[in-house]
N, C-alpha and C. Protein backbone atom coordinates (compact mmCIF):
# COMPACT_ATOMS: atom_id res chain seq x y z
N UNK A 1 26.29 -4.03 16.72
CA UNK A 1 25.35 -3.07 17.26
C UNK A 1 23.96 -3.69 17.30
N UNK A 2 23.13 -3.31 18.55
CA UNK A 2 22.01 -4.03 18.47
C UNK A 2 20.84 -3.14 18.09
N UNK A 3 19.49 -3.57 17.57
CA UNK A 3 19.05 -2.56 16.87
C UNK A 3 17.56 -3.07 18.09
N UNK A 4 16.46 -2.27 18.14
CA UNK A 4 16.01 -2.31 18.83
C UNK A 4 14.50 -3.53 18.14
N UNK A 5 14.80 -4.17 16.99
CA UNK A 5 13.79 -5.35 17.15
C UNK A 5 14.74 -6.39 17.70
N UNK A 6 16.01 -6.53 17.90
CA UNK A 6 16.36 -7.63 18.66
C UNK A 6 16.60 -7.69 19.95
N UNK A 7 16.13 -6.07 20.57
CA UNK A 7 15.80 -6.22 22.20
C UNK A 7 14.16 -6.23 22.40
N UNK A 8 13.18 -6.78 21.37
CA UNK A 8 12.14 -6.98 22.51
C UNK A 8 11.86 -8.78 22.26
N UNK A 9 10.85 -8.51 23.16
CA UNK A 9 10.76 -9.91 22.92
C UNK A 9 9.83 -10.55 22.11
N UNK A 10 9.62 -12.36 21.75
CA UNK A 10 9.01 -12.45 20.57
C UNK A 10 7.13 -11.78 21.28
N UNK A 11 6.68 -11.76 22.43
CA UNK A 11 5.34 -11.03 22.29
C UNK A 11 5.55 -10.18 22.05
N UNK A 12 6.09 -8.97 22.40
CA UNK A 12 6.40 -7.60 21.41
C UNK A 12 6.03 -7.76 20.33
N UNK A 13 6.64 -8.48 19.69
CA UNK A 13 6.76 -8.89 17.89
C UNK A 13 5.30 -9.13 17.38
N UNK A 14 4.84 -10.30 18.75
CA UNK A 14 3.97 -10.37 17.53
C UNK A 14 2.69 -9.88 18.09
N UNK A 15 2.87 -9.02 19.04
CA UNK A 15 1.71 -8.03 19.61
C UNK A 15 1.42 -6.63 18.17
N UNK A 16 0.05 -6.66 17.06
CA UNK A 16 -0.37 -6.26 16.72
C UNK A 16 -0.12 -4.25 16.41
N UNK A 17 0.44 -3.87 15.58
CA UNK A 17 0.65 -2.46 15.75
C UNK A 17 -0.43 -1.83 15.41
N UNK A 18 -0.79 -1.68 14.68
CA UNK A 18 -1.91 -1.55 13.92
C UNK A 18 -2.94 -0.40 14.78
N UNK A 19 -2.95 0.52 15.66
CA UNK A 19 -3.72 1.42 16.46
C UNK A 19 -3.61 2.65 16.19
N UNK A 20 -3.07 3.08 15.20
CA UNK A 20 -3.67 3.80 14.72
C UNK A 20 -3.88 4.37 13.43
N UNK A 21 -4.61 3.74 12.68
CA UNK A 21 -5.47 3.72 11.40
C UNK A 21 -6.58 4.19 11.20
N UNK A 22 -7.16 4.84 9.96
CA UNK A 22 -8.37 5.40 9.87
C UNK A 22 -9.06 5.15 10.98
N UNK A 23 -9.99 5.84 10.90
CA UNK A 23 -11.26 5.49 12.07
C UNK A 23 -12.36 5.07 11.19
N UNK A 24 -12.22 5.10 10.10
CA UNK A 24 -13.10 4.48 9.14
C UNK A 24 -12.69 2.96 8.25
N UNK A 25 -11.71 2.69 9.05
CA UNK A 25 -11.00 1.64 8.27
C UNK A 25 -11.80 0.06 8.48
N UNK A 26 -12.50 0.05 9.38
CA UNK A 26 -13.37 -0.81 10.05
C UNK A 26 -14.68 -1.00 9.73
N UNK A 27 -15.21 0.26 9.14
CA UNK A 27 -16.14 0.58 8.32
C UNK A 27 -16.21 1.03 7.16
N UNK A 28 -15.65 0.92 6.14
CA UNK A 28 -14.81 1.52 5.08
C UNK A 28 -16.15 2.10 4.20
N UNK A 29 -15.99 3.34 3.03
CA UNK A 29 -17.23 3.44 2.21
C UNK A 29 -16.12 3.00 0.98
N UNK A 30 -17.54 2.98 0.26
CA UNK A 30 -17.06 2.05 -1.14
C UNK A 30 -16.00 2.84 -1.75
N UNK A 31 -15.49 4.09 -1.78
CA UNK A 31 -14.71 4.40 -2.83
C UNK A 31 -13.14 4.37 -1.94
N UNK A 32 -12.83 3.79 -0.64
CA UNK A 32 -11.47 3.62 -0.17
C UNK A 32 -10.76 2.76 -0.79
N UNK A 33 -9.84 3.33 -0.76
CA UNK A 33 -8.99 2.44 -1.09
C UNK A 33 -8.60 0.93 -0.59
N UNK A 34 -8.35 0.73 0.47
CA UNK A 34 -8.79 -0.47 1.25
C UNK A 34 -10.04 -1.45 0.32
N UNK A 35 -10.95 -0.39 -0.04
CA UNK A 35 -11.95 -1.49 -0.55
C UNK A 35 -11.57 -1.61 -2.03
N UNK A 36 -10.73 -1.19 -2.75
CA UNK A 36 -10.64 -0.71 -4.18
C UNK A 36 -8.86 -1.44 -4.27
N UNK A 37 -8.69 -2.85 -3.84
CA UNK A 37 -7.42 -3.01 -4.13
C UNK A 37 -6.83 -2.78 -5.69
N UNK A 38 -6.05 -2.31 -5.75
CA UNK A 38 -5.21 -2.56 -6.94
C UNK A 38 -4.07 -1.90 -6.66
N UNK A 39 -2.80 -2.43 -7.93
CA UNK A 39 -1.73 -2.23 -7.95
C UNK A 39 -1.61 -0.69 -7.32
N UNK A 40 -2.54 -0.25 -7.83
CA UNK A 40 -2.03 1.52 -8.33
C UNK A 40 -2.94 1.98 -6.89
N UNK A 41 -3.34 1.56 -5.70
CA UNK A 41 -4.29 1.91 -4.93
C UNK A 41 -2.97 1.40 -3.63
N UNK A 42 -2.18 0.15 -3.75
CA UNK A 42 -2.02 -0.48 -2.52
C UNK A 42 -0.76 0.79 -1.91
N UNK A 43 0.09 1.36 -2.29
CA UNK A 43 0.69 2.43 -1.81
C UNK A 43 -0.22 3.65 -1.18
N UNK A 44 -1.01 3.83 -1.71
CA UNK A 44 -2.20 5.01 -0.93
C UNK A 44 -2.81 4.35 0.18
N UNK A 45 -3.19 2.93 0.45
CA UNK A 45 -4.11 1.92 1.30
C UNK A 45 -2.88 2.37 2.25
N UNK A 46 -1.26 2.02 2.03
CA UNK A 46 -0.92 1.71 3.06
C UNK A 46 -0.52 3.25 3.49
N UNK A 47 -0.19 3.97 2.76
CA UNK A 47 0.35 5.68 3.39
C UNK A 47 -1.06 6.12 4.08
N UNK A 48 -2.56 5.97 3.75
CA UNK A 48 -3.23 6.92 3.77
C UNK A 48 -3.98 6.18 5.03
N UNK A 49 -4.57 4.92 5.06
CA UNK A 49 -5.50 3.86 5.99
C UNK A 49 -4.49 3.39 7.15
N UNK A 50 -3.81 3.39 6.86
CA UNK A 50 -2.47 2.79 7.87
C UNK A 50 -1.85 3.90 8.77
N UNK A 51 -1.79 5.17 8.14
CA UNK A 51 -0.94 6.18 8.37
C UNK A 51 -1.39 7.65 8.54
N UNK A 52 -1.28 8.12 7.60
CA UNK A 52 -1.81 9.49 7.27
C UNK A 52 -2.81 9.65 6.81
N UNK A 53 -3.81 9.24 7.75
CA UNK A 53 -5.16 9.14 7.14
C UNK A 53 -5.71 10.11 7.23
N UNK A 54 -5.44 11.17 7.98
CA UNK A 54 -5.56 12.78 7.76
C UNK A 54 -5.47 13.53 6.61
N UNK A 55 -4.25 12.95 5.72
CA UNK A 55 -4.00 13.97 4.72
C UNK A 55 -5.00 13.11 3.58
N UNK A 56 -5.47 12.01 3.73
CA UNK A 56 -6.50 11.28 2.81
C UNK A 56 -7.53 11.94 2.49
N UNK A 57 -7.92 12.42 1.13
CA UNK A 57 -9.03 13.03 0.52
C UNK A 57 -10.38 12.50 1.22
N UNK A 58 -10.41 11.27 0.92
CA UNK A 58 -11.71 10.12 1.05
C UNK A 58 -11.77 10.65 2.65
N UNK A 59 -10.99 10.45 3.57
CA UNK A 59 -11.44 10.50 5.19
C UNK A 59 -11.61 12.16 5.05
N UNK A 60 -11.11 13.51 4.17
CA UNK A 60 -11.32 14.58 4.47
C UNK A 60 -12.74 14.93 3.98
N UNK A 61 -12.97 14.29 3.12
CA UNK A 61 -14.21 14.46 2.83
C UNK A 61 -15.60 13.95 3.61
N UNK A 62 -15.33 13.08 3.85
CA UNK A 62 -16.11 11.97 4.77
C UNK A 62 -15.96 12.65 6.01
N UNK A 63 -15.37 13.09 6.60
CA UNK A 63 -15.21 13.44 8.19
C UNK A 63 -15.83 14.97 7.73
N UNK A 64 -15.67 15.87 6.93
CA UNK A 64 -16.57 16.93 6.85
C UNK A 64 -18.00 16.75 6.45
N UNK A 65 -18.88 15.45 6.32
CA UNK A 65 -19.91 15.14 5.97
C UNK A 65 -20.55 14.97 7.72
N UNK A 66 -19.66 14.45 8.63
CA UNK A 66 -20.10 13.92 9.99
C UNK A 66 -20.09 15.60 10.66
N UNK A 67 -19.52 16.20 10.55
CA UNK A 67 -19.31 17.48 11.15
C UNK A 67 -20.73 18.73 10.88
């Protein structure tokens, strides 16, 4: 059975996913996680900056400061 990373091709692959992440991830404030690596941080960096950066305290707070 073929799974669908072995039907694209290698630019697919190595064309960048990465679009949609914080909107602050580029500009980060000091208390993100992104800027605060550690063990106990890199699971939140990647669920929260990567992903669900909505349900992220730091961007809910921060985005009600711009509002």
């Amino acid at each position: 059975m073929e799974t669908n990373l072995h039907s694209k091709s290698s630019a697919e692959l190595a064309t960048p996913t990465l679009c949609r992440g914080c909107v602050f991830l580029s500009n980060p404030f000091p208390e993100c996680y992104c800027m605060n690596m550690t063990s106990f941080n890199i699971s939140r960096m990647l669920s929260y900056c990567t992903g669900d950066y909505k349900l992220c305290v730091i961007y809910c707070n921060n985005i009600e400061g711009k509002n």
